[in-house]
Protein backbone atom coordinates (compact mmCIF):
# COMPACT_ATOMS: atom_id res chain seq x y z
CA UNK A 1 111.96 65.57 139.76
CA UNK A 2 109.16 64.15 142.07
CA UNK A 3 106.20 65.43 143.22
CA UNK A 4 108.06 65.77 146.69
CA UNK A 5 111.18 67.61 145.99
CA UNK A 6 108.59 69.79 143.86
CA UNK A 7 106.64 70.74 146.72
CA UNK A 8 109.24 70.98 148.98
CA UNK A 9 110.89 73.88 146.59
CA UNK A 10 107.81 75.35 146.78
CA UNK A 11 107.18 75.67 150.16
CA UNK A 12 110.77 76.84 151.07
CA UNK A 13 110.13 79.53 147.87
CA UNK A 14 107.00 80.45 149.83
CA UNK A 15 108.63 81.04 152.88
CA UNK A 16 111.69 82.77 151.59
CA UNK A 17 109.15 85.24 150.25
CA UNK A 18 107.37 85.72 153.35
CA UNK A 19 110.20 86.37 155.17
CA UNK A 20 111.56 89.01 152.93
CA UNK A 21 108.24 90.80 152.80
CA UNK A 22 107.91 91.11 156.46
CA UNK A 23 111.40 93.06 156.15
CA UNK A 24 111.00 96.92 156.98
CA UNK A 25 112.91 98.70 154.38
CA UNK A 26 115.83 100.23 156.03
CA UNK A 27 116.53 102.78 153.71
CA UNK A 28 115.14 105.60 151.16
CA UNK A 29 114.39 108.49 149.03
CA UNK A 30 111.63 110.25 148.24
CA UNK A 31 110.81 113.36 146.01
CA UNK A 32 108.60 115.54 145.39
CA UNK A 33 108.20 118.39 142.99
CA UNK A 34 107.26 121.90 143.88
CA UNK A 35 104.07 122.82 141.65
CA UNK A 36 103.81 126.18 140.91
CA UNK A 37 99.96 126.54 141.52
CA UNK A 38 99.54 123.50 144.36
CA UNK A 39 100.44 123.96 147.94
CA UNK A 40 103.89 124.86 149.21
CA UNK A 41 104.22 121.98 152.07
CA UNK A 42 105.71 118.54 150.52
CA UNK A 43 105.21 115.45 152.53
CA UNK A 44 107.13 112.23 152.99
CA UNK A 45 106.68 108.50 155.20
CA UNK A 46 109.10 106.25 156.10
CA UNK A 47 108.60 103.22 158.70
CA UNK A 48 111.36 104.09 161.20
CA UNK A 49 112.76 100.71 162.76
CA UNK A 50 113.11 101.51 166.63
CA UNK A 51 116.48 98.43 166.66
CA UNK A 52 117.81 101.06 164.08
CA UNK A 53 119.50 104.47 163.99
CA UNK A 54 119.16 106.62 161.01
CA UNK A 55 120.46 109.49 159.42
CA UNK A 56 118.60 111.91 157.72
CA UNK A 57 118.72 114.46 154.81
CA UNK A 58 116.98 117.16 152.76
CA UNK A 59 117.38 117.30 149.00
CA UNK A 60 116.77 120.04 146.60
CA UNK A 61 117.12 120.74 143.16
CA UNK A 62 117.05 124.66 141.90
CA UNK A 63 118.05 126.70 138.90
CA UNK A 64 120.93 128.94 139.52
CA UNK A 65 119.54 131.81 137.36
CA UNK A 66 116.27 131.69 139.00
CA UNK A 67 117.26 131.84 142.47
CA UNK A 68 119.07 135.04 144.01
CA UNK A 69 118.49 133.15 147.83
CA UNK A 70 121.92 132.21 149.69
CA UNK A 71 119.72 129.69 152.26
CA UNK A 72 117.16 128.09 152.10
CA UNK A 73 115.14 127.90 155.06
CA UNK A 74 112.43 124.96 155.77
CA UNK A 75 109.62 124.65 158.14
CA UNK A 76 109.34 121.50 159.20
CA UNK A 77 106.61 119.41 160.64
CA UNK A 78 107.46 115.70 161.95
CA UNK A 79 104.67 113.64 162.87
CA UNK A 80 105.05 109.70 165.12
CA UNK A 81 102.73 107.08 164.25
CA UNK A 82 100.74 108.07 167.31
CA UNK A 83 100.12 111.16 165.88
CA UNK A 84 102.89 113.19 168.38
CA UNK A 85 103.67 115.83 166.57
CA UNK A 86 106.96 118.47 166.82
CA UNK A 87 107.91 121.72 164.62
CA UNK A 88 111.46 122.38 163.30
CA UNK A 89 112.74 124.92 160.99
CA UNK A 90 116.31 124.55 159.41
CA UNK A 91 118.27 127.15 157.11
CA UNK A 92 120.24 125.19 154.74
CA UNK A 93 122.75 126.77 152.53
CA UNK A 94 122.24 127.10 148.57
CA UNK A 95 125.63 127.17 146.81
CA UNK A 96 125.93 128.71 143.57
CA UNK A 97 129.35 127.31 142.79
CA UNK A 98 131.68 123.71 143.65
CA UNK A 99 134.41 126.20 145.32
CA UNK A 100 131.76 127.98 147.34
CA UNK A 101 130.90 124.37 148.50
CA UNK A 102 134.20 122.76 148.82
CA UNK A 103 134.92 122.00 152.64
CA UNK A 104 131.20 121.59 153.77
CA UNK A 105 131.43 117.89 155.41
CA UNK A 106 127.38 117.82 156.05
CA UNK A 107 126.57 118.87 152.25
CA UNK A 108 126.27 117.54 148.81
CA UNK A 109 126.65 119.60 145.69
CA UNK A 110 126.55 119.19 142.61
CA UNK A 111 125.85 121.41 138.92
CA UNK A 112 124.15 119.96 136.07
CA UNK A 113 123.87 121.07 132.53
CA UNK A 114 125.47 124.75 134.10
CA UNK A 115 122.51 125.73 134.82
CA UNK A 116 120.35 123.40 137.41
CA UNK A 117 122.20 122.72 140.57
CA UNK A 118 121.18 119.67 143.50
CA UNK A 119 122.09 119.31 146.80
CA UNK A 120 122.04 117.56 149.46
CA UNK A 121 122.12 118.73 153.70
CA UNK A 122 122.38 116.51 156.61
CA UNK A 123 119.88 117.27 158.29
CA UNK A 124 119.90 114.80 161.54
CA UNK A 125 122.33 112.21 162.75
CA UNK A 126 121.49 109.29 164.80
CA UNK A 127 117.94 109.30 165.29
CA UNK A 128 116.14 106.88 167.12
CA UNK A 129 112.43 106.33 168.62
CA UNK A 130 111.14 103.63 170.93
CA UNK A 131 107.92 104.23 168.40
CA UNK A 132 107.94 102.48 165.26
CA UNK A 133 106.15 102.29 162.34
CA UNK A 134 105.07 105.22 159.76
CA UNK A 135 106.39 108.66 160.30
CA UNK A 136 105.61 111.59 158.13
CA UNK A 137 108.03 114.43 157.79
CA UNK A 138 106.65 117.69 156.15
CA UNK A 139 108.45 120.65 155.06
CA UNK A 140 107.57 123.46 153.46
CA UNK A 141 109.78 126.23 152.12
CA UNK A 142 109.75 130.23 153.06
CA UNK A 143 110.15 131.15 149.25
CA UNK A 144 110.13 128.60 146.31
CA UNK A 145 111.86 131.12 143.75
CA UNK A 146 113.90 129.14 141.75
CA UNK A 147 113.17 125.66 143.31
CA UNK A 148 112.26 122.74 141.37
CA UNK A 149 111.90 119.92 144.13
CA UNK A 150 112.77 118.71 147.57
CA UNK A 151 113.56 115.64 148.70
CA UNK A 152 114.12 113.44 151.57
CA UNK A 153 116.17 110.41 152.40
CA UNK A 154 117.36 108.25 155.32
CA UNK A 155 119.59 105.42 156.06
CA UNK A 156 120.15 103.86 159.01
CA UNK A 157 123.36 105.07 160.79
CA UNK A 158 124.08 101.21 163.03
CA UNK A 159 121.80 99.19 164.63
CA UNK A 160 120.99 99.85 168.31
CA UNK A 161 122.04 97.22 170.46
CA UNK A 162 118.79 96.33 173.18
C-alpha cells in the first residue's frame, strides 16, 4: 500500500471519529444507590437534544420484605442548563406481586431471587426544550425503607421536525 492510500485511510479514520464524537448521545440510564448514612436526594444529567423528543422514566429497585409502602412518592427537582429550575413530586406505585401489576401500560415489574423486586414508571412522555445541553434531574424519596436504588432513563420518543 502507498504512502498515499495510507494517509488517505487515515484521514477519513480521523474524520469518521470526529464526527461520531460530536454525536449527543440520544439515549440512557443512570443509577444510583441509596446509602444508608449519605443524603437522601440522588442526582442525574443528560444532554437533552432540542431536534429530539424524549421519554422519560424512574427506576427503583426494593426488597419486598423490607418495604410495607404501596407508593412511592418522589420529590423532584429538574434543573435547564441555564440554571431554570422547576419542582415536581410524583407517587409511583410499588407492586408486591406480577398479578398486582398485570394491566399497568406505564409500568415495568419485575421479581428477582423472590425477594428483591425492580421497576420501572413512565414518568413523562414527549418532552421537548428549545434549551439544550446538560440537564440535571434530582429526586429524592419521602421514606427510603426498603429501597436499594433509583434510577433514571430516557430515550428519545421521534425527532421533532423544525
Amino acid at each position: 500500500m502507498g504512502a498515499g492510500k495510507i494517509n488517505s485511510c487515515l484521514l477519513l479514520s480521523i474524520l469518521l471519529l470526529l464526527l461520531t464524537a460530536c454525536d449527543k448521545p440520544r439515549e440512557g440510564y443512570q443509577y444510583a444507590a441509596l446509602n444508608r448514612g449519605g443524603s437522601q436526594e440522588v442526582t442525574f444529567r443528560f444532554d437533552m437534544d432540542s431536534a429530539v423528543v424524549y421519554s422519560t422514566c424512574f427506576i427503583c429497585r426494593y426488597d419486598l420484605s423490607r418495604t410495607d409502602m404501596e407508593a412511592l412518592k418522589l420529590f423532584i427537582k429538574v434543573t435547564s442548563p441555564s440554571g431554570i429550575s422547576y419542582r415536581d413530586t410524583a407517587v409511583f406505585p410499588l407492586y408486591r406481586s406480577k398479578e398486582q401489576a398485570k394491566g399497568d401500560p406505564y409500568t415495568k415489574f419485575k421479581i428477582e431471587n423472590n425477594w428483591n423486586a425492580n421497576i420501572e414508571w413512565v414518568w413523562r412522555v414527549n418532552v421537548s426544550s428549545g434549551e439544550a445541553g446538560v440537564w440535571q434531574i434530582s429526586a429524592r424519596p419521602e421514606s427510603r425503607k426498603g429501597l436499594h436504588s433509583l434510577g433514571f432513563s430516557y430515550k428519545p420518543s421521534e425527532e421533532r421536525t423544525r
